[in-house]
Protein backbone atom coordinates (compact mmCIF):
# COMPACT_ATOMS: atom_id res chain seq x y z
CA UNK A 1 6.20 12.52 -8.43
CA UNK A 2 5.84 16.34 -7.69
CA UNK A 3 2.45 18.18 -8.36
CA UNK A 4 3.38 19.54 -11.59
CA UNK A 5 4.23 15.91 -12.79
CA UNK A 6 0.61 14.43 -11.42
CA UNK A 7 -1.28 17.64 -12.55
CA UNK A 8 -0.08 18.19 -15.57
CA UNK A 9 -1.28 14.11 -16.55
CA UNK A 10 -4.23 14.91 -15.16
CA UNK A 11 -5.53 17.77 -17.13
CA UNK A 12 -9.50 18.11 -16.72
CA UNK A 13 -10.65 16.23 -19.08
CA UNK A 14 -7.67 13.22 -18.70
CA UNK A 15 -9.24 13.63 -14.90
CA UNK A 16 -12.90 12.42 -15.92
CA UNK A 17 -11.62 9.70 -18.40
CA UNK A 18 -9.45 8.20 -16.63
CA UNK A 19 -11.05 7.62 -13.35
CA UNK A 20 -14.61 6.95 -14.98
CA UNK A 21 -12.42 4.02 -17.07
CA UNK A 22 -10.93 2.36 -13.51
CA UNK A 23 -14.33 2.53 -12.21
CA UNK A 24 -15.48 0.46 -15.36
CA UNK A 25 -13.02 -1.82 -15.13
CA UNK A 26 -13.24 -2.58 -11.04
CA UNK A 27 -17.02 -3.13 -11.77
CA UNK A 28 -16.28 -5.18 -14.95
CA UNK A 29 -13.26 -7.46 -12.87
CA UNK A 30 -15.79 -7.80 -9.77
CA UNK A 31 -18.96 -8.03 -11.04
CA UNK A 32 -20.45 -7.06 -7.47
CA UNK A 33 -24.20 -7.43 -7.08
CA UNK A 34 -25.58 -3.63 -7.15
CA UNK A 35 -28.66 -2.65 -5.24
CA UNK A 36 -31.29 -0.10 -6.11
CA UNK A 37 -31.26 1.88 -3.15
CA UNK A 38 -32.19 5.54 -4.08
CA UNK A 39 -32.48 6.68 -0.74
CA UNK A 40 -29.39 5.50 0.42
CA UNK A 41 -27.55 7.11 -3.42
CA UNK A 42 -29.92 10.21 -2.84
CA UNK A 43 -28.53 11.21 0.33
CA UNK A 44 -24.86 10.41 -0.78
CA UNK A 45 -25.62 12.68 -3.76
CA UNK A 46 -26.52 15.67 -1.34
CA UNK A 47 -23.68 14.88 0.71
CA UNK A 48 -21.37 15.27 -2.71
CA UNK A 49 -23.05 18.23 -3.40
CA UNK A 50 -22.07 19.81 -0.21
CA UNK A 51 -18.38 19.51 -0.92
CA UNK A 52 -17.94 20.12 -4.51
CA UNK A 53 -21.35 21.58 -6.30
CA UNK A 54 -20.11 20.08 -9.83
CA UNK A 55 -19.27 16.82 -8.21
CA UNK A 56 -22.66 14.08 -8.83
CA UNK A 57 -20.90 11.03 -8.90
CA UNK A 58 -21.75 8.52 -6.57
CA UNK A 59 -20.91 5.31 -8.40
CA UNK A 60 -18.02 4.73 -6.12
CA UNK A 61 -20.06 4.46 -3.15
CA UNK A 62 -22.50 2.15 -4.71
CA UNK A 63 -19.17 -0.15 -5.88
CA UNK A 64 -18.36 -0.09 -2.21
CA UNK A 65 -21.22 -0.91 -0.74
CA UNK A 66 -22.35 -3.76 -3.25
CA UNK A 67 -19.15 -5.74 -2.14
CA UNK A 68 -19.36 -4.60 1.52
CA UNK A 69 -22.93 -4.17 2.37
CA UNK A 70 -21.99 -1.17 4.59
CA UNK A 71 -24.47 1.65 3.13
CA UNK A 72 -21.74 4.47 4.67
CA UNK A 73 -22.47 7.96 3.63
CA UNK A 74 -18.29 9.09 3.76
CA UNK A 75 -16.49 6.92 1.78
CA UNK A 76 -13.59 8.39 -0.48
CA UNK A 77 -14.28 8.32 -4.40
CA UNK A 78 -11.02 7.16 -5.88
CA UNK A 79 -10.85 10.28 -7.94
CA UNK A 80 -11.50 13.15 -5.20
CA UNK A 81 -8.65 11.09 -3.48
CA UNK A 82 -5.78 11.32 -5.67
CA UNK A 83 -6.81 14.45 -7.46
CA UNK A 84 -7.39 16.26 -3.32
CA UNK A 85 -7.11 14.43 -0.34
CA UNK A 86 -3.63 12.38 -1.03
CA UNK A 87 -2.03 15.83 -2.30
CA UNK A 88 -3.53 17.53 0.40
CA UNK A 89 -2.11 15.35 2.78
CA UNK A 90 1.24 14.38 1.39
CA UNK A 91 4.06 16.34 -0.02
CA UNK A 92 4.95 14.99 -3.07
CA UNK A 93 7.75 16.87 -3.36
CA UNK A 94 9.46 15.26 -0.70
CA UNK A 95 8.13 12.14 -1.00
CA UNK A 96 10.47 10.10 -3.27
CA UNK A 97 13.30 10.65 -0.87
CA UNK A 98 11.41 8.85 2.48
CA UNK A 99 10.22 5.88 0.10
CA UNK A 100 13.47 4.74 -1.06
CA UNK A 101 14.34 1.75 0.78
CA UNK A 102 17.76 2.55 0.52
CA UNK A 103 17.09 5.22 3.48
CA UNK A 104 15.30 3.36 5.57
CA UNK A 105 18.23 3.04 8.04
CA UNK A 106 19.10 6.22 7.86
CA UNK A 107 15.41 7.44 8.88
CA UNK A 108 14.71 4.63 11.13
CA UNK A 109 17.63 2.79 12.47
CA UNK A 110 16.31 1.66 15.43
CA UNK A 111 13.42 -0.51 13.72
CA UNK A 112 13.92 -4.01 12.48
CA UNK A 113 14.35 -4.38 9.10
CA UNK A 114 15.39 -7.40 6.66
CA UNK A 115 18.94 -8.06 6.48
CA UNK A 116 20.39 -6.07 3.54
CA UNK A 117 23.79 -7.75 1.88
CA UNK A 118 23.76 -5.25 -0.54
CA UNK A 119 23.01 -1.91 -2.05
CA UNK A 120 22.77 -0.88 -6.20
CA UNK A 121 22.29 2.87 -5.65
CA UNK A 122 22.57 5.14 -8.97
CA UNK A 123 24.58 2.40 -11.04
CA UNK A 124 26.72 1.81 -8.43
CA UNK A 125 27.58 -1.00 -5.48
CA UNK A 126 27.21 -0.05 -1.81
CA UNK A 127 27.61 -2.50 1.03
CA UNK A 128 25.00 -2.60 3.74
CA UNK A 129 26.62 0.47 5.64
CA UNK A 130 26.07 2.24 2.31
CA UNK A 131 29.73 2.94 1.44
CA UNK A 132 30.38 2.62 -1.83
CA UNK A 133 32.29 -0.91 -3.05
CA UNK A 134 33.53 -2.26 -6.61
CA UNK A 135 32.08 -4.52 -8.74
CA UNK A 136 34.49 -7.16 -7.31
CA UNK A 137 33.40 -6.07 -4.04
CA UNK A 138 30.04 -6.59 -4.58
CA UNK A 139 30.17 -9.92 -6.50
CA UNK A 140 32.45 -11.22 -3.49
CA UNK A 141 29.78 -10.29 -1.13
CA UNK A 142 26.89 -11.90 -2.67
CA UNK A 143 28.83 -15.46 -3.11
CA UNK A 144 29.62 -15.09 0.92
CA UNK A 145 26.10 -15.15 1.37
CA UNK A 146 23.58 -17.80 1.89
CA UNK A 147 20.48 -17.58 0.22
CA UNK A 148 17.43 -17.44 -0.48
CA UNK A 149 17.86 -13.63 -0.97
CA UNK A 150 15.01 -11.18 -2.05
CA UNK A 151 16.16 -8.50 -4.54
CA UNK A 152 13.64 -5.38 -5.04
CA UNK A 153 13.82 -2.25 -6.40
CA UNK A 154 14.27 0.50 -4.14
CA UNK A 155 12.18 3.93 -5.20
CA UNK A 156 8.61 2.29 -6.89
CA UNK A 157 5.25 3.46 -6.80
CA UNK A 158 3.52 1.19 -9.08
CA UNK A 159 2.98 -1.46 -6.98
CA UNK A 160 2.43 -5.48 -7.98
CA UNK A 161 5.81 -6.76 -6.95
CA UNK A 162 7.38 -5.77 -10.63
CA UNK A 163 10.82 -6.44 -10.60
CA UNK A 164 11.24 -8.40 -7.15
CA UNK A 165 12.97 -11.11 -7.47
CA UNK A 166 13.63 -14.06 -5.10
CA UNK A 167 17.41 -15.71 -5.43
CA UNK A 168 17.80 -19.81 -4.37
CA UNK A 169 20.21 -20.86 -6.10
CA UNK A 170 23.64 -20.44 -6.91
CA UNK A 171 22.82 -19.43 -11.08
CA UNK A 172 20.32 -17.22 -9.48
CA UNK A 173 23.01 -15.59 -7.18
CA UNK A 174 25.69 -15.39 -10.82
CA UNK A 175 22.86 -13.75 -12.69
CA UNK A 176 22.17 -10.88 -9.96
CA UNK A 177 25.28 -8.61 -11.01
CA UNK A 178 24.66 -8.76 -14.67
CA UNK A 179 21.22 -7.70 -13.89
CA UNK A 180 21.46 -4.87 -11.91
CA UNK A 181 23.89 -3.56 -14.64
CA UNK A 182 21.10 -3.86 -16.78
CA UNK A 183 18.36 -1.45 -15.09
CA UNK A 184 18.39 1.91 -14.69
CA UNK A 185 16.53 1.93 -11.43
CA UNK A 186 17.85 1.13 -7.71
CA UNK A 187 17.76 -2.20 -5.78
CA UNK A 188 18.36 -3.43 -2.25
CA UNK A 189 19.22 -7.20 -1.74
CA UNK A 190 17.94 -8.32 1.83
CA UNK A 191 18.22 -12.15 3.29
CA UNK A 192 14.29 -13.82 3.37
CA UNK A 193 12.05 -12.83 6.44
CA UNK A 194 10.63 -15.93 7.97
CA UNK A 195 7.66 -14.99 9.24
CA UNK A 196 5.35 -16.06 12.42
CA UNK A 197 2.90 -18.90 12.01
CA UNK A 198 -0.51 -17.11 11.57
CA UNK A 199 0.74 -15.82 8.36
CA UNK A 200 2.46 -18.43 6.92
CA UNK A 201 0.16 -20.87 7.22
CA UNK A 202 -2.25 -19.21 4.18
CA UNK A 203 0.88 -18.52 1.44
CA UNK A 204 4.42 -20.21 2.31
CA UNK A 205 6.18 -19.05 -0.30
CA UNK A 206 5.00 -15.34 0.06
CA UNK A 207 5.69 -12.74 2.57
CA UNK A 208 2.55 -11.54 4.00
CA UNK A 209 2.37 -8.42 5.48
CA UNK A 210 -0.35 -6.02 7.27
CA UNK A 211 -0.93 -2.99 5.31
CA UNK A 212 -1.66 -0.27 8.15
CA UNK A 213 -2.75 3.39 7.80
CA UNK A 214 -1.59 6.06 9.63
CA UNK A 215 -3.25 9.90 9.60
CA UNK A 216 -2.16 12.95 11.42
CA UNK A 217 -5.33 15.06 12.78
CA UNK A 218 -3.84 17.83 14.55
CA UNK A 219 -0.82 16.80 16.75
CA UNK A 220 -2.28 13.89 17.01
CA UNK A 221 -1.09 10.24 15.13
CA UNK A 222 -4.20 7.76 14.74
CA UNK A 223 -4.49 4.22 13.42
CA UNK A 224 -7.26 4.40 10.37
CA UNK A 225 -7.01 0.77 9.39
CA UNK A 226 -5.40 -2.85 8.77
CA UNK A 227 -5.79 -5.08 5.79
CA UNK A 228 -3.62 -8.11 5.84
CA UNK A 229 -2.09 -9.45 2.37
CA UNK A 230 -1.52 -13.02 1.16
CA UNK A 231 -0.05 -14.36 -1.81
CA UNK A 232 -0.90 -17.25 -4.38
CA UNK A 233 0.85 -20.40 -4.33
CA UNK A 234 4.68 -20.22 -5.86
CA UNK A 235 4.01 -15.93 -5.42
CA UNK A 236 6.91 -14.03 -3.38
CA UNK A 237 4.57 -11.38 -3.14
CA UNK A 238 1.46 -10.37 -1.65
CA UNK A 239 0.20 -7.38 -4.12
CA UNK A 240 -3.17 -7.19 -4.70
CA UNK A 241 -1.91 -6.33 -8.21
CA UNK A 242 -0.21 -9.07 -8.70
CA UNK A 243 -2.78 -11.60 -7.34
CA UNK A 244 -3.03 -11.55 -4.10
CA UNK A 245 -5.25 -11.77 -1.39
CA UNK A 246 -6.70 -9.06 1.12
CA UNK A 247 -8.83 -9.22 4.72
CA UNK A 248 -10.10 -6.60 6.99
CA UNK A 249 -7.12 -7.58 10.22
CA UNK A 250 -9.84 -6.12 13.37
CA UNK A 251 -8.78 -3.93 16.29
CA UNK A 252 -7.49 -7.02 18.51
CA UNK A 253 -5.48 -8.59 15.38
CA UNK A 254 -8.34 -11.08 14.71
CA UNK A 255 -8.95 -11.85 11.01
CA UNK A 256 -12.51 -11.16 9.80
CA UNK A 257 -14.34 -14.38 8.69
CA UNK A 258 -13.93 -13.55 4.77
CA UNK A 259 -11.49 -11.52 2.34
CA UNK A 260 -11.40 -10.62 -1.24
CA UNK A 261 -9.56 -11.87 -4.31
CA UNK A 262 -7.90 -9.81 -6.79
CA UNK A 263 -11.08 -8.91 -8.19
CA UNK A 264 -13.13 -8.41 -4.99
CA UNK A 265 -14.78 -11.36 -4.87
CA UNK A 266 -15.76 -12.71 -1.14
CA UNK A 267 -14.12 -15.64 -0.44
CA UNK A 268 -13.89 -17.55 3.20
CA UNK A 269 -10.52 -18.94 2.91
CA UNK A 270 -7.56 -18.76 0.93
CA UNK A 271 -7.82 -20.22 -2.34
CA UNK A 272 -4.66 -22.54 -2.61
CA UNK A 273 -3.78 -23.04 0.65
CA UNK A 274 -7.75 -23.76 1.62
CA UNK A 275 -6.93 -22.64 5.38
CA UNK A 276 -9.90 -20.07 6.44
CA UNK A 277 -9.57 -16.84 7.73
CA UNK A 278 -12.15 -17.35 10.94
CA UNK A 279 -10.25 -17.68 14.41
CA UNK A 280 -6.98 -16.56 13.27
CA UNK A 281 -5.73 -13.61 15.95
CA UNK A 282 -2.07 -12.64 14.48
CA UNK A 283 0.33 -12.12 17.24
CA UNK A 284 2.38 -8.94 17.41
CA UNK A 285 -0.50 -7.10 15.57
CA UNK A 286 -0.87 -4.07 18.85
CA UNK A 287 3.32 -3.76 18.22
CA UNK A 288 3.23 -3.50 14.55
CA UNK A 289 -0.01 -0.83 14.84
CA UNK A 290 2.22 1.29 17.77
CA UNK A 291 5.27 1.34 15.50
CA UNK A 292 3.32 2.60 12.99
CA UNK A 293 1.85 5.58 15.10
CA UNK A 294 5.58 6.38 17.45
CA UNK A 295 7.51 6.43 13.47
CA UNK A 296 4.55 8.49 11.80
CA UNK A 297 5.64 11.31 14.66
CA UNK A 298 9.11 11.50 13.25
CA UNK A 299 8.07 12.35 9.06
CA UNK A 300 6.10 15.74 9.52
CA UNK A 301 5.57 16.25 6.05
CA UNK A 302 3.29 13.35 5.46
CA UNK A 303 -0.70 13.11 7.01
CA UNK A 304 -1.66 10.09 5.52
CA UNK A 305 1.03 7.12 5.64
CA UNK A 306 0.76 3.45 4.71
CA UNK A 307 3.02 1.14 6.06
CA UNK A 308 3.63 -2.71 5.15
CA UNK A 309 4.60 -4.52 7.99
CA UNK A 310 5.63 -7.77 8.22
CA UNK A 311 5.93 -10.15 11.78
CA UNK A 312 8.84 -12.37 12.52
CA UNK A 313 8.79 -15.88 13.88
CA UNK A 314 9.25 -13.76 17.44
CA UNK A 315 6.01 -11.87 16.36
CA UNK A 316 8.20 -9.10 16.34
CA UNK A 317 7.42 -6.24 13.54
CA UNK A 318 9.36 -5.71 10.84
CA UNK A 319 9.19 -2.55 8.65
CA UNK A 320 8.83 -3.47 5.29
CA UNK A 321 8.03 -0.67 3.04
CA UNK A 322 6.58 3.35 3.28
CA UNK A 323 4.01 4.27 0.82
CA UNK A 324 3.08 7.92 0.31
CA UNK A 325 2.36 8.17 -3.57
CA UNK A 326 -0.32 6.52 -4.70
CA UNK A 327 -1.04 4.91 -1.10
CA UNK A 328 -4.42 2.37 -2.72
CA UNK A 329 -7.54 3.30 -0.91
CA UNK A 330 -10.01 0.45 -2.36
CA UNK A 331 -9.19 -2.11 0.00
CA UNK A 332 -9.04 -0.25 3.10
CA UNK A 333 -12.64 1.23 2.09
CA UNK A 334 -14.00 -2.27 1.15
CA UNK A 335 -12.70 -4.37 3.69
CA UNK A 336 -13.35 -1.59 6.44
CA UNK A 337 -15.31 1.18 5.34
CA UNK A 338 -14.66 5.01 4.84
CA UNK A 339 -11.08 5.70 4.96
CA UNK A 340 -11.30 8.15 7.83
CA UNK A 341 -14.18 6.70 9.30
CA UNK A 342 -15.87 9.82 11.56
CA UNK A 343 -12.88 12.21 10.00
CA UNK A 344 -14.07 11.74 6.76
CA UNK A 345 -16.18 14.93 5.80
CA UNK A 346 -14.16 17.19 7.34
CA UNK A 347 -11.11 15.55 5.51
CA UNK A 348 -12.68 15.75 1.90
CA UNK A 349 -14.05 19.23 2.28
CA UNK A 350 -10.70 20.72 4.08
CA UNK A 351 -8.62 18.45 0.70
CA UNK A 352 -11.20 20.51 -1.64
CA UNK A 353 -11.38 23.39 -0.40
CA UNK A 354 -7.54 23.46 -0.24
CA UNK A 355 -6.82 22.26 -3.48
CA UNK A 356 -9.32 25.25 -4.83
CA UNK A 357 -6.89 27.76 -3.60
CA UNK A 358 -4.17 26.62 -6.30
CA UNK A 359 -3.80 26.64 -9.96
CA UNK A 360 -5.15 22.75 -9.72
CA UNK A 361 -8.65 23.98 -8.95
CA UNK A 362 -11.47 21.19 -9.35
CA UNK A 363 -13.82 22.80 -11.43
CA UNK A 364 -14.62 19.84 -13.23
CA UNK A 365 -15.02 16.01 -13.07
């Protein structure tokens, strides 16, 4: 999505509307208990003021801070976020080309990643090596192959696990050609992660992966934040959007006590599984956070990055997926406060103030 595409949805009115209506409907879906606090809204309102004189709205930090009790005066509204800060700090110009999981080899060879069998790259087959194959080619491959396999699409930025599909049997593995005819969009086919013990043991079925943020200040690459993601029972996914699970994953990899549903409610365990969150510490968490930060180094046209990372049964990390479009910032602020914790002024105002300069100016909420 370039700017042009995102501004030109976004027109100043279409701005107000539509972020006022996903604020609605997080509050309507949570149902958080709000406190009265005018001090506490008061000062957040002066702080507002201070970055954008039009900007009054601080009904994003109160939905923070009624489901984490964290009265923080920097958290991101959702709106100055995607409408500044994320284009600000993200080139969405370039963008579609680093997401594609069909070039994750290509950028990052040297990481693990799932086993891919096959490639469906503009309405074509390519093997794992990306050279182009027939039909034959590719329908020879897949019946080689054990499965379970996991088919997703490649290039995606609206999230919930649409269109991934997990393959276990053998009509599942004749169906997959006929398919990918079908769509118009790219897929990679990889062989099922199985993944280390502390994350199995709350979803089976789904992959669960830590969701960490990376931010370039300067020449400088530091870790923001971990959530970790679980699925529901019979899920292959962990989306948020699609149902699942997320928990604030601390500095040494140890769970916090309690997460949050789909619809931010607290819970203190998962829901199907009934295993709780308190005393797990997930192995290979300090590898998967420096991966993060060494790889971040290497894509100098993107600030703010937010990897999915899964760990192996050798609590190795596995790089799952880049996100740079539409990166989700709820979570990370709910589960551990303002997304650039003491960066977080300066981040807004510089976003702003930048964004002011161009024909996208924020006169208006």
């Amino acid at each position: 999505m370039t700017s042009d595409r995102l501004y030109s949805f976004y027109s100043k009115r279409k701005r107000a509307v539509h972020f006022r209506n996903l604020l609605k409907k997080y509050k309507r879906e949570s149902s958080p208990v709000y406190e009265n606090d005018r001090s506490y809204l008061k000062q957040v309102r002066k702080n507002l003021k201070s970055i954008h004189p039009y900007y009054r709205n601080t009904r994003w930090h109160a939905f923070y801070q009624s489901l984490n009790n964290r009265k923080e005066l920097w958290y991101v509204p959702e709106d100055i976020y995607y409408l500044a800060v994320e284009p600000y700090l993200v080139n969405y110009d370039l963008a579609l080309a680093y997401v594609d999981k069909n070039n994750y080899e290509n950028l990052f060879g040297d990481l693990n990643h799932p086993e891919t069998v096959l490639r469906y790259m503009k309405r074509k087959f390519h093997n794992s090596s990306i050279d182009p194959i027939s039909e034959a080619e590719a329908k020879n491959i897949i019946q080689k192959t054990t499965y379970p396999l996991i088919v997703k699409p490649t290039i995606s930025s609206s999230g919930g696990g649409r269109n991934v599909r997990l393959l276990s049997s053998e009509s599942d593995i004749k169906n997959l050609i006929p398919f990918l005819k079908s769509c118009t969009e790219d897929f990679i086919i990889q062989k099922k992660i199985e993944q280390n013990s502390q994350l199995s043991r709350f979803n089976s079925t789904s992959l669960n992966t830590l969701r960490i943020l990376t931010f370039r200040y300067g020449t400088d690459i530091l870790y923001l934040s971990t959530v970790a993601r679980f699925g529901r029972a019979n899920s292959i996914t962990d989306n948020k959007a699609g149902g699942g699970i997320f928990i604030s994953v601390k500095p040494d990899g140890s769970l916090n006590n309690f997460g949050y549903s789909q619809n931010y409610l607290k819970i203190d365990k998962h829901p199907d599984s009934l295993k709780p969150f308190k005393g797990t510490v997930i192995d290979g968490f300090e590898k998967a956070v420096m991966l993060c930060i060494t790889r971040h180094k290497r894509l100098p046209y993107f600030d703010l990055i937010s990897w999915d990372i899964a760990i192996d049964e050798q609590n190795e990390p596995i790089m799952i997926e880049l996100n740079l479009i539409n990166q989700e910032i709820n979570f990370h602020q709910v589960a551990n406060g303002p997304l650039f914790g003491d960066y977080s002024e300066e981040i807004i105002k510089k976003s702003i103030t930048e964004m002011n300069k161009s024909k996208y100016a924020l006169t208006s909420f």
